[in-house]
C-alpha atoms as a PDB file:
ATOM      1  CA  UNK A   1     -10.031   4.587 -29.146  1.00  0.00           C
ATOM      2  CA  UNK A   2      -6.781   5.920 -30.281  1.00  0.00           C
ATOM      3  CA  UNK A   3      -4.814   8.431 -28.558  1.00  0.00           C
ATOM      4  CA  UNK A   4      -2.907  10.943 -30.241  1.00  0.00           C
ATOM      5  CA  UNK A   5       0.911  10.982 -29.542  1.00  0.00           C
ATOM      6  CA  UNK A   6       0.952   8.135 -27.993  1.00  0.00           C
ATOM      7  CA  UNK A   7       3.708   6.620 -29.171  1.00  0.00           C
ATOM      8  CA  UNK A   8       7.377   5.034 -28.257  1.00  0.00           C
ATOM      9  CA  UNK A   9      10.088   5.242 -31.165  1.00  0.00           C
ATOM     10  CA  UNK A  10      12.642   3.135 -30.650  1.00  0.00           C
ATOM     11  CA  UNK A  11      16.341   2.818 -32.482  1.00  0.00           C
ATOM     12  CA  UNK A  12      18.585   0.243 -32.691  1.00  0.00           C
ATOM     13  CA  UNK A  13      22.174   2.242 -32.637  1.00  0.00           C
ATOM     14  CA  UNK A  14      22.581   5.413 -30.056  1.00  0.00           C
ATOM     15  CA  UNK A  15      21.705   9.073 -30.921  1.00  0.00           C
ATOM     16  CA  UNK A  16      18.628   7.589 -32.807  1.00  0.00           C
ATOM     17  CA  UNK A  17      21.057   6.576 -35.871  1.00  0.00           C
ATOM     18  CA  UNK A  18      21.157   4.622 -38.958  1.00  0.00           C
ATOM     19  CA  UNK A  19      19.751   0.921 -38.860  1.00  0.00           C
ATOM     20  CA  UNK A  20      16.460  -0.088 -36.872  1.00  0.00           C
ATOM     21  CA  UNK A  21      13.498   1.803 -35.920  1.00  0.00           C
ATOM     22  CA  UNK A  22      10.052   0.854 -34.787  1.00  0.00           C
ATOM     23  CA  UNK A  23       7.208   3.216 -33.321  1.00  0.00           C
ATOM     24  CA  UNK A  24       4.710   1.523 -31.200  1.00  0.00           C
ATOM     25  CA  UNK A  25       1.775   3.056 -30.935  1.00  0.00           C
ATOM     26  CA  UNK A  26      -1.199   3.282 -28.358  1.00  0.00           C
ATOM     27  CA  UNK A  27      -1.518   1.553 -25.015  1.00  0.00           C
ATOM     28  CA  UNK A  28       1.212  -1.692 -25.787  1.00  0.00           C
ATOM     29  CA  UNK A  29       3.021  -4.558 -23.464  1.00  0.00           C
ATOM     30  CA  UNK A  30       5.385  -6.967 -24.791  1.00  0.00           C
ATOM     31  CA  UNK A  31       7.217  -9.432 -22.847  1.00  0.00           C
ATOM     32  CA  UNK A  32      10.099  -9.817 -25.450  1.00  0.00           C
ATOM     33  CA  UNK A  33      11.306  -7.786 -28.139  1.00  0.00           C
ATOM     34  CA  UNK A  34      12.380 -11.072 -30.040  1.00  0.00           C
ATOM     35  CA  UNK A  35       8.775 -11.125 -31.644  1.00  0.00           C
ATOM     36  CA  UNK A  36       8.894  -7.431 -33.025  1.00  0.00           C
ATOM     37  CA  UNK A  37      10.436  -6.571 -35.976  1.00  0.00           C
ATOM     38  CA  UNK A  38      12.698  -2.565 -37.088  1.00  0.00           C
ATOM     39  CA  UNK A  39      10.238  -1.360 -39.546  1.00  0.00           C
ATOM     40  CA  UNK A  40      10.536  -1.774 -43.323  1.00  0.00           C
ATOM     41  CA  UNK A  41      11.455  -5.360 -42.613  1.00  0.00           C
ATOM     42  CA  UNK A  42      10.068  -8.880 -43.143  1.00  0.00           C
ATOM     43  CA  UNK A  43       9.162 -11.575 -40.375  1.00  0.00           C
ATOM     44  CA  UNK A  44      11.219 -13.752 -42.965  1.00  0.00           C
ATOM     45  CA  UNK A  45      14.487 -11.316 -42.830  1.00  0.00           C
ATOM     46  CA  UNK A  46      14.910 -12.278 -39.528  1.00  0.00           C
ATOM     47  CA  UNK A  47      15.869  -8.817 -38.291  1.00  0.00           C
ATOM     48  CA  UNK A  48      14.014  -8.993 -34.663  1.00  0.00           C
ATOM     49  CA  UNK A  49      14.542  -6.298 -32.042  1.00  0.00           C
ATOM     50  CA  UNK A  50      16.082  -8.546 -29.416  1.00  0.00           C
ATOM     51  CA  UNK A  51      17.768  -6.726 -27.020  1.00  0.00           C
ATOM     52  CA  UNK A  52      19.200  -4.290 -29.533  1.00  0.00           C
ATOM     53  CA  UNK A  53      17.649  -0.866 -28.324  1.00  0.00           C
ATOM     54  CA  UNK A  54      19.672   1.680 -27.993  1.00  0.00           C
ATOM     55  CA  UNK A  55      17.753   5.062 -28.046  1.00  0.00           C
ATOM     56  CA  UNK A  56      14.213   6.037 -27.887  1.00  0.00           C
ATOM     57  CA  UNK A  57      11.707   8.777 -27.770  1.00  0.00           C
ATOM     58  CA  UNK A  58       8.358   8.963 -26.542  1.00  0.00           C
ATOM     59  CA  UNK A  59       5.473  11.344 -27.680  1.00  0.00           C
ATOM     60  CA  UNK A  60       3.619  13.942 -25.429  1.00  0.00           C
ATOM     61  CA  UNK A  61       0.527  11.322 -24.210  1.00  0.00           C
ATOM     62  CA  UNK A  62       3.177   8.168 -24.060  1.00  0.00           C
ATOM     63  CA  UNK A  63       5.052   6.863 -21.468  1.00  0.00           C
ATOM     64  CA  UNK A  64       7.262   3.638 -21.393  1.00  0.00           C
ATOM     65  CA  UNK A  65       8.962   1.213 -18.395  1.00  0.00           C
ATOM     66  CA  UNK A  66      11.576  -0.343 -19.905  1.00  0.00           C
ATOM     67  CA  UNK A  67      13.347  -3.492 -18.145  1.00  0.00           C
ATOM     68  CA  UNK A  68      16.854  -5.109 -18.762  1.00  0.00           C
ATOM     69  CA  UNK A  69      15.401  -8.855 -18.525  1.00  0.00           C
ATOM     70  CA  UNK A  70      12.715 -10.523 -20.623  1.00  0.00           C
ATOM     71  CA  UNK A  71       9.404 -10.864 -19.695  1.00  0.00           C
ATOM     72  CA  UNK A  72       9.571  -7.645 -17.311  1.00  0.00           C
ATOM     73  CA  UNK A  73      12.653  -8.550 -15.083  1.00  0.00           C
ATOM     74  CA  UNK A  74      15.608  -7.139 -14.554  1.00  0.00           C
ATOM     75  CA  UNK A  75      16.262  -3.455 -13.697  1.00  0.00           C
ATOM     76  CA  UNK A  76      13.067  -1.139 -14.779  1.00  0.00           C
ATOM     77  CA  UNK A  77      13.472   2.656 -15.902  1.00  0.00           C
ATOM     78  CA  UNK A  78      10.291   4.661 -16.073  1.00  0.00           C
ATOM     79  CA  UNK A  79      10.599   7.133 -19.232  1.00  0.00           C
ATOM     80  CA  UNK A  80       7.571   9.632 -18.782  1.00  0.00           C
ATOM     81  CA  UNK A  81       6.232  12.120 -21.760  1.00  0.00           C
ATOM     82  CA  UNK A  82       8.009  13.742 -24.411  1.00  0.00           C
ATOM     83  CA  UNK A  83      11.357  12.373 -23.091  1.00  0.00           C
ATOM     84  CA  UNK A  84      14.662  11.749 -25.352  1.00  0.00           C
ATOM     85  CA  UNK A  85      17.162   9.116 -24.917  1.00  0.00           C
ATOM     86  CA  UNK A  86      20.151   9.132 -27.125  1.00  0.00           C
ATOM     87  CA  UNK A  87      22.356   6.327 -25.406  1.00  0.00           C
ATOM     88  CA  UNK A  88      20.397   3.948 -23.007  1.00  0.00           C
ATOM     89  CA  UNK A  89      23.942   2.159 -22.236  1.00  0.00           C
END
């Protein structure tokens, strides 16, 4: 079942500018961003999300913990509905 705004844009550079985005949609976990890809490119481009997120957004029924480690360690943040991040530095 799919739920309507539920969703967690992501950008590479601060104040959700040029290069990188991705929107993930629905109920998602990943461990490392190394295995997702900014949108409009190619596994074979070789232009993974690594540790490259700078700003996000997330839609009214989305919300996100974000950690500063792979595979969930690290410091966590909790970033609830319809919230706005412009520089997570």
């Amino acid at each position: 079942m799919s739920t309507p705004n539920c969703t967690l844009d992501v950008w590479e550079n601060k104040n959700y500018g040029d290069g990188g985005h991705h929107q993930f949609t629905g109920p998602h976990n990943t461990a490392e961003l190394n295995n997702n890809y900014w949108d409009g490119y190619k596994e074979s481009n070789k232009n993974e999300m690594d540790d490259c997120i700078s700003s996000l957004k997330t839609g009214s029924q989305a919300w996100a913990k974000i950690f500063s480690g792979s595979n969930f360690t690290g410091t966590m943040k909790l970033i609830t509905n319809n919230q706005s991040i412009a520089d997570l530095s």
